[in-house]
Protein backbone atom coordinates (compact mmCIF):
# COMPACT_ATOMS: atom_id res chain seq x y z
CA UNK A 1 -48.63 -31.92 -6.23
CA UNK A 2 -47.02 -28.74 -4.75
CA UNK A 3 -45.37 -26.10 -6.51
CA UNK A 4 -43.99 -23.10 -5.15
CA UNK A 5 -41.28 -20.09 -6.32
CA UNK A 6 -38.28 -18.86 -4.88
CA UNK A 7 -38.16 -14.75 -4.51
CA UNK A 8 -36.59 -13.71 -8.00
CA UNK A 9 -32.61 -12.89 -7.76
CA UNK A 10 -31.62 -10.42 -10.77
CA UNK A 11 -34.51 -11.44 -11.91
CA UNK A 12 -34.38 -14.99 -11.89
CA UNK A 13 -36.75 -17.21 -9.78
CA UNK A 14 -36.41 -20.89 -9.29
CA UNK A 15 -39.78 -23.09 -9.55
CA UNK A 16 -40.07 -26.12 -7.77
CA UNK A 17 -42.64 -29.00 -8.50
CA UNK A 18 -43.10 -31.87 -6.12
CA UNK A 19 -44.92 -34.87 -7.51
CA UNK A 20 -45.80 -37.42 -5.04
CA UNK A 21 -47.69 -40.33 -6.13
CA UNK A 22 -50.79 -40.51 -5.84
CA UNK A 23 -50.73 -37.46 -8.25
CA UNK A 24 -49.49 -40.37 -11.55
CA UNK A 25 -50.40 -43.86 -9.94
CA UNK A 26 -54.15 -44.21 -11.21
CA UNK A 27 -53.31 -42.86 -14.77
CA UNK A 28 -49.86 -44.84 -15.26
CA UNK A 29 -51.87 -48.11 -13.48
CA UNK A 30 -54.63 -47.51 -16.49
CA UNK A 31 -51.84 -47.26 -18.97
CA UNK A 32 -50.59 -50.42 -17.69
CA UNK A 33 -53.93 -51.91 -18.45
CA UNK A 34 -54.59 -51.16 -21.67
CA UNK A 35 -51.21 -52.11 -22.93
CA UNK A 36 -51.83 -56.06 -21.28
CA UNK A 37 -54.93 -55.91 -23.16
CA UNK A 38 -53.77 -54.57 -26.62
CA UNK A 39 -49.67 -55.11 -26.56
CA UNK A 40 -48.74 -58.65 -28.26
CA UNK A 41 -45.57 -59.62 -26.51
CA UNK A 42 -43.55 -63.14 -28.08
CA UNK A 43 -44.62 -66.49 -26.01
CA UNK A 44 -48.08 -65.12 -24.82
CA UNK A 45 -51.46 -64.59 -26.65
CA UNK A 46 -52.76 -60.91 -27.05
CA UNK A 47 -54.24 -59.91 -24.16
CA UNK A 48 -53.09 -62.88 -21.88
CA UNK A 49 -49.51 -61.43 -20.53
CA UNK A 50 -48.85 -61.50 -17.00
CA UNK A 51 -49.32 -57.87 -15.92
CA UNK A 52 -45.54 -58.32 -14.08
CA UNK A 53 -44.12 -58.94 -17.53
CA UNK A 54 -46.48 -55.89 -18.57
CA UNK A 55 -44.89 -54.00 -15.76
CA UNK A 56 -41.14 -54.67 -16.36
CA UNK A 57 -41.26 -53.77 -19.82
CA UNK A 58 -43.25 -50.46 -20.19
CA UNK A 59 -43.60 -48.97 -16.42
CA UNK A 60 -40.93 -47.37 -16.30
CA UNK A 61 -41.80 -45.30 -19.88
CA UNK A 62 -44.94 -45.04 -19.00
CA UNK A 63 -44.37 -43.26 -15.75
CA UNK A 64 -42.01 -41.15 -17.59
CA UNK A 65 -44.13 -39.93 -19.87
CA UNK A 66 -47.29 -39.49 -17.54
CA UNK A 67 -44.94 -37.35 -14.80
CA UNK A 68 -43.58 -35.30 -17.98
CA UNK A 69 -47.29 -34.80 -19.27
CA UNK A 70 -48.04 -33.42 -15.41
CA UNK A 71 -45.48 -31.32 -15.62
CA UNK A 72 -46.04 -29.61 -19.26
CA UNK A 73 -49.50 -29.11 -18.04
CA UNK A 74 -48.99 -27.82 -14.41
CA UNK A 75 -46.01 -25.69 -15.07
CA UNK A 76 -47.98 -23.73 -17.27
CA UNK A 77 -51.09 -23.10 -15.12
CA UNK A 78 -48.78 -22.31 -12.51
CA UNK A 79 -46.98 -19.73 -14.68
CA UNK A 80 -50.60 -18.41 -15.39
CA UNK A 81 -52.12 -18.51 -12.31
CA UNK A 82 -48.92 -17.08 -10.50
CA UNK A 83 -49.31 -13.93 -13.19
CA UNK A 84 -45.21 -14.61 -13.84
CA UNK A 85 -44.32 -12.63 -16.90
CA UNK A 86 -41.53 -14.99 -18.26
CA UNK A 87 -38.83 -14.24 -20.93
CA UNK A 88 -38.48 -17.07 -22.99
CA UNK A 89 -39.54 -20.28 -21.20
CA UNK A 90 -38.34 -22.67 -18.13
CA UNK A 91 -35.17 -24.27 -18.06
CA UNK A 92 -35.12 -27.32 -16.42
CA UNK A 93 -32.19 -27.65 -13.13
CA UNK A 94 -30.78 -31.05 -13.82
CA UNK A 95 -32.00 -33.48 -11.02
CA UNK A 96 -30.40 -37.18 -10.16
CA UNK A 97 -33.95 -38.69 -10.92
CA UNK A 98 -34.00 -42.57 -10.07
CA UNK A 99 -36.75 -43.73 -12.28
CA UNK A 100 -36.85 -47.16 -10.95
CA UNK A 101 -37.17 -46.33 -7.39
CA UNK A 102 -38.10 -43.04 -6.53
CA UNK A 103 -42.26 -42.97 -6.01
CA UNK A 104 -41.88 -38.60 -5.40
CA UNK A 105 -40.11 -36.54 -7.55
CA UNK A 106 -38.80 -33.23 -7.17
CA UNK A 107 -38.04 -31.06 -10.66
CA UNK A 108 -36.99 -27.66 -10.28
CA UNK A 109 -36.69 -25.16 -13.04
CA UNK A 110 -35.22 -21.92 -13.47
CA UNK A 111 -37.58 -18.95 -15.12
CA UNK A 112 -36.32 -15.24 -16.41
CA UNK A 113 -38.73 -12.70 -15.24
CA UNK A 114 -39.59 -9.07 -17.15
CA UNK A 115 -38.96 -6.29 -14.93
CA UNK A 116 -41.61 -4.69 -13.37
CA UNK A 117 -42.06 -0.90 -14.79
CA UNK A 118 -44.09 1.93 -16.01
CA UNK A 119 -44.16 4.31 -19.33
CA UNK A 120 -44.63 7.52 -18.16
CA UNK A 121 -44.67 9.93 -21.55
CA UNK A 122 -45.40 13.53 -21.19
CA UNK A 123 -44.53 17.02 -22.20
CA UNK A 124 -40.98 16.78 -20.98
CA UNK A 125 -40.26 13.74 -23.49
CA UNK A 126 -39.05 16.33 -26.09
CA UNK A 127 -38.55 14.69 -30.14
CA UNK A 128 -37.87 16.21 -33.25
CA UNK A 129 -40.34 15.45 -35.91
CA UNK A 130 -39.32 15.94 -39.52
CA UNK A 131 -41.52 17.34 -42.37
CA UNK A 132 -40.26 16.35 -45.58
CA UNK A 133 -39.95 19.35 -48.61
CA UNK A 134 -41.78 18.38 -51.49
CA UNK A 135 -40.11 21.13 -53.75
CA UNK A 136 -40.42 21.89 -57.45
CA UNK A 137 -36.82 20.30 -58.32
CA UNK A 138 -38.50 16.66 -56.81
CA UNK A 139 -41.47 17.03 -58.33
CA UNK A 140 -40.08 17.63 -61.82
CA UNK A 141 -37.67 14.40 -61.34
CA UNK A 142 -40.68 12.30 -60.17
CA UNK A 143 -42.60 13.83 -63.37
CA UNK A 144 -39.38 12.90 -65.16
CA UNK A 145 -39.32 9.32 -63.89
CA UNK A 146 -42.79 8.60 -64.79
CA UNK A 147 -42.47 9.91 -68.19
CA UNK A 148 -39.90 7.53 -68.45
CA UNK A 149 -42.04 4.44 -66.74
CA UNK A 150 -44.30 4.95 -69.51
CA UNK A 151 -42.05 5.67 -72.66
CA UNK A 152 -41.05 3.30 -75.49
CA UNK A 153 -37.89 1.66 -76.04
CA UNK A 154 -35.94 3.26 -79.14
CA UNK A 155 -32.76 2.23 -81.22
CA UNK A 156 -30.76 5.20 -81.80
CA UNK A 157 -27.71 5.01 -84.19
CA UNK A 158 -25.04 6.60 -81.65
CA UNK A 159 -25.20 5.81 -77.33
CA UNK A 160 -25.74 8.40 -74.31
CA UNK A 161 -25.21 8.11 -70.56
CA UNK A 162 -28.26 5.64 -69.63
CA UNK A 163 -28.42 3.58 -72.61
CA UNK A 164 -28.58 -0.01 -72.68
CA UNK A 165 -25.88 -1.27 -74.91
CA UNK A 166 -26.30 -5.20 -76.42
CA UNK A 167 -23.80 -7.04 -77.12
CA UNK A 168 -21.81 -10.05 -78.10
CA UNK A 169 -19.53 -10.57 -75.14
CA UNK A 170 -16.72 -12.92 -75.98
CA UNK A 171 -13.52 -13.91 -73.58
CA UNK A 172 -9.53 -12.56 -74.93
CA UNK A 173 -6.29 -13.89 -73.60
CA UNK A 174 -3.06 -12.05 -72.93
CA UNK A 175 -2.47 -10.88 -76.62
CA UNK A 176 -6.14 -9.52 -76.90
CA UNK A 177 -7.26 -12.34 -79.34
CA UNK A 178 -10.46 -14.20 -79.13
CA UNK A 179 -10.19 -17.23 -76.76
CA UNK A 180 -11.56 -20.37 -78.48
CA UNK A 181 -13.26 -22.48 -76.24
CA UNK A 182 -13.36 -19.11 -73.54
CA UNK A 183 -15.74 -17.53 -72.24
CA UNK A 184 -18.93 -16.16 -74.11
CA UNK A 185 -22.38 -14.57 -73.66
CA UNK A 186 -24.77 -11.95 -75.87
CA UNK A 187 -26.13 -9.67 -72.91
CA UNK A 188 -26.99 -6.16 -72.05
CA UNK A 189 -24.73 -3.66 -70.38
CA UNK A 190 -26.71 -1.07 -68.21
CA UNK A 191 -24.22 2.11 -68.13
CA UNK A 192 -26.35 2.47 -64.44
CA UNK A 193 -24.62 -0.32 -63.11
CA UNK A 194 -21.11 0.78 -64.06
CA UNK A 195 -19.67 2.68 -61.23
CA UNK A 196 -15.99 3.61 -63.01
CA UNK A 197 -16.46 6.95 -64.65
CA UNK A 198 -13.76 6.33 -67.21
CA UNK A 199 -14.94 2.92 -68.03
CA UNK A 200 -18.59 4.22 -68.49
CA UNK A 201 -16.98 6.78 -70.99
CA UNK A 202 -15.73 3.62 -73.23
CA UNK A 203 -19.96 3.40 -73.64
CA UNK A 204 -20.98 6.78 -74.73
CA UNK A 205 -21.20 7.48 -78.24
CA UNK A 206 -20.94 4.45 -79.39
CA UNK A 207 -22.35 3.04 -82.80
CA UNK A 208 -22.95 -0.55 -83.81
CA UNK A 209 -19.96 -2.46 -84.62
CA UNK A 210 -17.57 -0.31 -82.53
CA UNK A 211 -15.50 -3.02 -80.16
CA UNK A 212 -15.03 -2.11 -76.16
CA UNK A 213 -11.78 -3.96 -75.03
CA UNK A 214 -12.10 -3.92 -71.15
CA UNK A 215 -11.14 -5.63 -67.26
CA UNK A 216 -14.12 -7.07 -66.93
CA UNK A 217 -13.16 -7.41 -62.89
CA UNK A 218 -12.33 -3.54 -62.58
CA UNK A 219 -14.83 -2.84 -64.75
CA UNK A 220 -17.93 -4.39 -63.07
CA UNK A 221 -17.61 -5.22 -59.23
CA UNK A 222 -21.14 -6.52 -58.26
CA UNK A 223 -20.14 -10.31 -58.88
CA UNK A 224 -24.12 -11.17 -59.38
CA UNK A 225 -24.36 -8.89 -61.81
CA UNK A 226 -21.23 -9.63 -63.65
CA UNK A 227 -22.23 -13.35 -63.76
CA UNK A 228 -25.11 -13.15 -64.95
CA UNK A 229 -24.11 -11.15 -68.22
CA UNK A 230 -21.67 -13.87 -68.47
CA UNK A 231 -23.97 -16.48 -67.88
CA UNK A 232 -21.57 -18.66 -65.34
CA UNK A 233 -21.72 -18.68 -61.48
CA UNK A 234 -19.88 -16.57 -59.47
CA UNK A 235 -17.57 -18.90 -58.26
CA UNK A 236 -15.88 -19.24 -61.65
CA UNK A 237 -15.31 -15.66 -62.06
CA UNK A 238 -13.08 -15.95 -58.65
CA UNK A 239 -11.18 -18.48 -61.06
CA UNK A 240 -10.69 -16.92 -63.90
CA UNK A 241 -7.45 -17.17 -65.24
CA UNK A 242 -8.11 -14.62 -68.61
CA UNK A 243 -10.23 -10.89 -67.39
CA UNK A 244 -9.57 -9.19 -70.74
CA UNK A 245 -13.44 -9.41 -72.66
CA UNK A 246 -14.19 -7.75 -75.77
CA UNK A 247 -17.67 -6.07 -76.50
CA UNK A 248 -18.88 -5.59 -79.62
CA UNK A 249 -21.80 -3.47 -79.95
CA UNK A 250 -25.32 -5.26 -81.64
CA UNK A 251 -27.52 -2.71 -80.77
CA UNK A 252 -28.62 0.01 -78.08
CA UNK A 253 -32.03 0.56 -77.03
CA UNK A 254 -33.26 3.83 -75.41
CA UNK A 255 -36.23 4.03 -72.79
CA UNK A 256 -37.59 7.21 -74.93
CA UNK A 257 -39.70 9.12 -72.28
CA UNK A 258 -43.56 10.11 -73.13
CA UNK A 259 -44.93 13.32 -73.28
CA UNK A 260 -46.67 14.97 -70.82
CA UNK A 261 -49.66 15.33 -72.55
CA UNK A 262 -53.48 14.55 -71.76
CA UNK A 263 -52.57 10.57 -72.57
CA UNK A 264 -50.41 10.42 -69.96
CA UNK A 265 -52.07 12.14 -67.50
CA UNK A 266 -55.13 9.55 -67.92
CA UNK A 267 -53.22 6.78 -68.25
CA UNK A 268 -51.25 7.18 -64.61
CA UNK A 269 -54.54 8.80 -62.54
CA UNK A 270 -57.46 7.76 -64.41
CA UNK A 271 -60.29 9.70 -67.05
CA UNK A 272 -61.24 13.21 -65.85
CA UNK A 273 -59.22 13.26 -63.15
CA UNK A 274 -55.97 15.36 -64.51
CA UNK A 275 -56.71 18.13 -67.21
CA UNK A 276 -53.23 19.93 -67.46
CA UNK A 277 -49.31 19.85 -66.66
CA UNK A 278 -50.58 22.42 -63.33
CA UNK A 279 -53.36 19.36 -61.89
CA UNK A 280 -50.48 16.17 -62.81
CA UNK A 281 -47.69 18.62 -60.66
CA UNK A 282 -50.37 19.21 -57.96
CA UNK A 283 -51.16 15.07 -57.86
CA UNK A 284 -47.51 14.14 -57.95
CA UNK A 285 -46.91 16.64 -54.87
CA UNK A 286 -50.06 15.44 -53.15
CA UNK A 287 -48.74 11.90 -53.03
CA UNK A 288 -45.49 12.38 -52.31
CA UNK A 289 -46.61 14.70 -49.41
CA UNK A 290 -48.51 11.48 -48.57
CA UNK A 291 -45.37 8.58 -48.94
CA UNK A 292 -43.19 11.13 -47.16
CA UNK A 293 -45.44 11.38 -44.14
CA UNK A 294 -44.95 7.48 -43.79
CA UNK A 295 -41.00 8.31 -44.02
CA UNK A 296 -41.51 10.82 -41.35
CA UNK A 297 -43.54 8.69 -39.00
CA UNK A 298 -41.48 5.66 -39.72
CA UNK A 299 -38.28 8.06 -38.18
CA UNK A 300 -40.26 9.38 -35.23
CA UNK A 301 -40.73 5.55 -34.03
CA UNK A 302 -36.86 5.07 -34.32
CA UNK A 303 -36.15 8.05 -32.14
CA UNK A 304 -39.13 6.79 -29.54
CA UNK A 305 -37.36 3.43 -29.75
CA UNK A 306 -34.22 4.74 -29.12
CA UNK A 307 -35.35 7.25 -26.60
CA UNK A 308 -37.66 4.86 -24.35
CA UNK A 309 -34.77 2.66 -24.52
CA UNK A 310 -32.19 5.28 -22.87
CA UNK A 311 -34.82 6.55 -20.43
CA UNK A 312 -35.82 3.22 -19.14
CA UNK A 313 -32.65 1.55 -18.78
CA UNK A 314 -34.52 -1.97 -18.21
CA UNK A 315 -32.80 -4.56 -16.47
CA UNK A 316 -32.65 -7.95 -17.54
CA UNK A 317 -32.00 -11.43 -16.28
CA UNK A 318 -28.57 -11.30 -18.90
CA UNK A 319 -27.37 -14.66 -17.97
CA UNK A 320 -30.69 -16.33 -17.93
CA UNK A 321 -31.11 -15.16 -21.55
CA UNK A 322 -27.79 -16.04 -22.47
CA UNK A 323 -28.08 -19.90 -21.17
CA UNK A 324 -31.75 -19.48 -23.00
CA UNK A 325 -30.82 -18.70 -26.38
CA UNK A 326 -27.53 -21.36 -26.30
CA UNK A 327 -30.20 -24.00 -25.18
CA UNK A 328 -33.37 -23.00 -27.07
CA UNK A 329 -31.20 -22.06 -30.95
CA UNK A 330 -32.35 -24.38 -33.80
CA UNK A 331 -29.27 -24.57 -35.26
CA UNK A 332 -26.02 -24.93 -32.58
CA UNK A 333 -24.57 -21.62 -31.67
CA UNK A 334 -21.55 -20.44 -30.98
CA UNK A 335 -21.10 -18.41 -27.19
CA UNK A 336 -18.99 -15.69 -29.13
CA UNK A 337 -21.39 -15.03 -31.41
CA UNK A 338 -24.24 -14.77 -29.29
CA UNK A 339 -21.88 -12.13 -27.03
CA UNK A 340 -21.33 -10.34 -30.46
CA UNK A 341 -25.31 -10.45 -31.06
CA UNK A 342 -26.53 -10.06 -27.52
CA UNK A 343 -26.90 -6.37 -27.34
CA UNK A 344 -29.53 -6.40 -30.28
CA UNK A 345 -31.17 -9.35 -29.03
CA UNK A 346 -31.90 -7.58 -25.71
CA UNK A 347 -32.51 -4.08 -26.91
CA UNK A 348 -35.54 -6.04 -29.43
CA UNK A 349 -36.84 -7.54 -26.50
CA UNK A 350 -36.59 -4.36 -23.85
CA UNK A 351 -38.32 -2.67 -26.70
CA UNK A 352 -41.06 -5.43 -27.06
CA UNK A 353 -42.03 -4.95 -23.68
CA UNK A 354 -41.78 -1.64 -23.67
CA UNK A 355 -44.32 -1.38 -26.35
CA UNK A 356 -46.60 -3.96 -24.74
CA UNK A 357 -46.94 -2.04 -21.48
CA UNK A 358 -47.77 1.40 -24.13
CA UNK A 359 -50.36 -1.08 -25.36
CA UNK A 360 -51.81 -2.24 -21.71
CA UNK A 361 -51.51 1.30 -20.02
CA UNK A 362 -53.56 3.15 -22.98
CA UNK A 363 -55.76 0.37 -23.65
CA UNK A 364 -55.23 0.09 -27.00
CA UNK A 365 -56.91 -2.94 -28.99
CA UNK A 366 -57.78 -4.23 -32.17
CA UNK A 367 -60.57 -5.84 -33.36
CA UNK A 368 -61.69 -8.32 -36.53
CA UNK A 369 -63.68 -5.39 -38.22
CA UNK A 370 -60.55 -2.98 -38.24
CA UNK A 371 -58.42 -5.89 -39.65
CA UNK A 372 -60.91 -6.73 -42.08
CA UNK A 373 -61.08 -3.13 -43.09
CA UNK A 374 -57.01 -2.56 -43.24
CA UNK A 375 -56.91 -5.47 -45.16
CA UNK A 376 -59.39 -4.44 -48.02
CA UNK A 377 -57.65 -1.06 -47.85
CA UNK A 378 -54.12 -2.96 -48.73
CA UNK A 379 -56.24 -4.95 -51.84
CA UNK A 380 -57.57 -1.71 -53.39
CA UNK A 381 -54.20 0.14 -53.27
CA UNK A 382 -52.28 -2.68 -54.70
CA UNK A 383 -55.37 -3.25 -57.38
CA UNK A 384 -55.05 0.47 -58.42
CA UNK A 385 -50.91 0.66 -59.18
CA UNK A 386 -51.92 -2.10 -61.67
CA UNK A 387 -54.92 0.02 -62.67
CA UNK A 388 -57.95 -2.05 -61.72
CA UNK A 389 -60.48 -0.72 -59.95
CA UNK A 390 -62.67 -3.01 -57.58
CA UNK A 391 -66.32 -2.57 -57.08
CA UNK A 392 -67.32 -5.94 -56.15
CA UNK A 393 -67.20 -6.19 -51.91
CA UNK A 394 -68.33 -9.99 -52.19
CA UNK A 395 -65.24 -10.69 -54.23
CA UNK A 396 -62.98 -8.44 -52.28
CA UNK A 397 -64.20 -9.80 -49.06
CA UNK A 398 -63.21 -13.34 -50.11
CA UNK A 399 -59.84 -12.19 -50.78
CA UNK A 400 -59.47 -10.27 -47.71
CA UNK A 401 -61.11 -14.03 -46.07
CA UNK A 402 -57.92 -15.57 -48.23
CA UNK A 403 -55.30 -13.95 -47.06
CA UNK A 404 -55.92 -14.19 -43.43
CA UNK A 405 -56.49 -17.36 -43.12
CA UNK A 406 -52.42 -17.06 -43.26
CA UNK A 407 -51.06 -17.22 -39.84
CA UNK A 408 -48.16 -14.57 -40.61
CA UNK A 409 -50.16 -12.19 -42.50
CA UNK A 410 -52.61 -12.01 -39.81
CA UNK A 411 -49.89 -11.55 -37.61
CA UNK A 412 -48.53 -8.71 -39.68
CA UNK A 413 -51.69 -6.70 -40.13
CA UNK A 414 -51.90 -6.91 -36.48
CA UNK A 415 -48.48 -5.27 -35.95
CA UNK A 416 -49.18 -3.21 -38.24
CA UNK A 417 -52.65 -1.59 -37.53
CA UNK A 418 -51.02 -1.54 -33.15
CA UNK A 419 -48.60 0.56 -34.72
CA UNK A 420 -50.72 2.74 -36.28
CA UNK A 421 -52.14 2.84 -32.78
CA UNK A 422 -49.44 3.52 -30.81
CA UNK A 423 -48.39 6.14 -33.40
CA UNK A 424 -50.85 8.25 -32.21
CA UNK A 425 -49.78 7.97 -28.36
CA UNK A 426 -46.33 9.40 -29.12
CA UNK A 427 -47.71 12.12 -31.52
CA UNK A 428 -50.42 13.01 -28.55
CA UNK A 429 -47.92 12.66 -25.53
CA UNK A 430 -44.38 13.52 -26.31
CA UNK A 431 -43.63 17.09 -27.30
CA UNK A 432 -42.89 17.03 -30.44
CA UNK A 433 -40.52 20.18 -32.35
CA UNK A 434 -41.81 20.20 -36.32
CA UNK A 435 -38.58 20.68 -38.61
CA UNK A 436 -38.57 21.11 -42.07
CA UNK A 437 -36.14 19.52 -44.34
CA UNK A 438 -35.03 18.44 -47.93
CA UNK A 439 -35.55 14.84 -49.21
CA UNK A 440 -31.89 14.88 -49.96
CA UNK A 441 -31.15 15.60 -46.25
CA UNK A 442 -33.63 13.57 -44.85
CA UNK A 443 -31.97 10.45 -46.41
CA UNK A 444 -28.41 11.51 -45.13
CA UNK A 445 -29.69 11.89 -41.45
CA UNK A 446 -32.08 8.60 -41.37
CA UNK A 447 -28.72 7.05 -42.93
CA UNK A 448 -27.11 7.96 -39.89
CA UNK A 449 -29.59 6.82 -36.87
């Protein structure tokens, strides 16, 4: 067998396989062999058809199949061997192969090939890197929200703004009376989920008893939501001939907030370790300090994505990918949507091998011990928001065992802990300008980018 690969043309190279032969005869011969001993075929006894018979029937699949298991296996080595760094994988060049005569083949496929470059970060790769304000207005709406989280539902006699209102839900035709056979549901209304100022008003200060005569289309425009108060699918609110509904008003329950006492303090962070309103502020701060670092971090790797990406300009074998993708989709795909799509596609993949090379030049790996230990790090924080505390490493280590004996998670702690890694590089090499900036304006820029 000789294979051999054109020089690369945008990228694209053209491998060629010849298969004489002597490189299938002795296996396809042995195949041949064992089928006249074990095939039955009708007219002769097992074992006792004429190897010619043997030879008429199966040969030709049996060569088949042994020149296709050469090639699955040699391609491959070759691809290795060769150090090609493919995109995607081989596309065969159609060939007129004559199966019944031809004794050497020739197969040719066509491979995309990753451009060859280098990611050279330094002190002239300038980034902004944004530090998060953790000031007293967000920490008094955090300590606000937990109070909340850990309050008790009430029943007051008259509704505010944030109430959840029950009620008996019942379908009216064109002269506002009660449809018969219409439409009908007891269910709560959350005044958070109504977006129309005016038609939230119709829910304030409200008593039990009072009746609500609304649009229920105009009134509520998340169609999930709307059916499932109504308890019907979506599709039959698209039918509806009636929209008029009439609530009347069961009962409204209250999320009464707790104090913020001693009680509450131990019940979010534990005995001993919050003594006063000053300590709970200080501990509410500290961790949002601490989730807000993650938002920061998470927006410095979009602007190195999107940076590396300008600066490198890769090129890529576009047309190779294209015909890839049409040929290689698991569900048929249509040419104007992958045009429409293409851009991302490629950008993902520029960026994957952008990131690979930032993993290759600074030698970054990871290794079973810091997966292990990433892993139990994930199991204690998720133990502790449900307040459990775990002492017991032989029990945690067979969890930690449990979970990555999943392919995908394994995969994603991987990905994860590399980007932790290469984190670091960008922090360490690009020059990095520290700006401060409100949570409120934080979320309006990363809305943006």
């Amino acid at each position: 067998m000789k294979i051999t690969h054109s020089d690369p043309i945008n990228l694209v190279s053209v491998i060629s396989m010849k298969i004489i032969e002597k490189d299938y005869k002795e296996q396809v011969e042995k195949n041949l062999k064992n089928y006249q001993k074990t095939t039955q075929v009708p007219g002769f006894r097992k074992g006792k058809t004429p190897m010619q018979i043997i030879i008429k029937k199966y040969k030709k699949a049996l060569l088949i199949d042994e020149v296709n298991k050469l090639i699955q296996s040699e391609l491959y080595k070759y691809i290795s061997s060769d150090k090609l760094q493919i995109l995607g994988s081989p596309i065969s060049i159609e060939d007129n192969v004559n199966w019944d005569q031809d004794k050497d083949f020739l197969f040719k496929y066509e491979v995309g090939l990753a451009p060859k470059f280098d990611v050279d970060i330094s002190n002239n790769d300038k980034l902004d890197y944004y530090n998060i304000n953790v000031d007293k207005k967000l920490i008094d709406k955090y300590c606000d929200d937990i109070a909340k989280r850990n309050g008790k539902m009430i029943n007051p006699d008259i509704s505010m703004d944030g109430d959840l209102i029950f009620c008996n839900i019942q379908q009216l035709n064109d002269n506002k009376e009660i449809i018969k056979n219409g439409i009908k549901n007891d269910a709560t209304v959350s005044m958070d989920y109504i977006s129309d100022q005016k038609i939230k008003k119709k829910f304030i200060g409200v008593c039990k008893g009072d009746v609500i005569d609304l649009d229920i289309k105009k009134s509520f425009t998340n169609l999930s939501d709307l059916a499932a108060m109504l308890n019907i699918k979506q599709e039959d609110i698209k039918q509806m001939k009636f929209n008029q509904f009439r609530f009347i008003v069961n009962k409204i329950n209250r999320m009464s907030s707790a104090d913020l006492n001693l009680d509450l303090f131990e019940k979010v962070y534990g005995k001993g370790n919050v003594k006063n309103l000053k300590e709970f502020k200080l501990k509410i701060k500290e961790e949002a300090e601490s989730q807000f670092k993650i938002e920061s971090d998470r927006m410095l790797k979009n602007d190195v994505v999107i940076y590396l990406l300008s600066k490198l300009k890769l090129e890529m074998p576009d047309d190779f990918l294209k015909k890839w993708l049409l040929k290689n989709s698991e569900k048929p795909l249509d040419p104007a949507v992958l045009e429409r799509d293409y851009e991302n596609y490629v950008k993902s993949l520029q960026w994957q091998l952008i990131e690979n090379k930032i993993i290759e030049k600074y030698q970054l790996k990871v290794d079973e011990d810091e997966v292990k230990n990433h892993v139990k790090g994930l199991v204690k924080i998720q133990m502790k928001q449900y307040g459990q505390i775990y002492d017991d490493e032989t029990k945690l280590d067979e969890i930690v065992n449990n979970i990555l004996q999943n392919d995908d998670e394994r995969k994603k702690i991987y990905d994860q802990i590399y980007d932790q890694k290469t984190l670091l590089i960008y922090k360490d090499k690009f020059k990095l300008k520290e700006k401060s900036i409100s949570y409120d304006d934080f979320v309006k820029l990363a809305s943006k980018k």
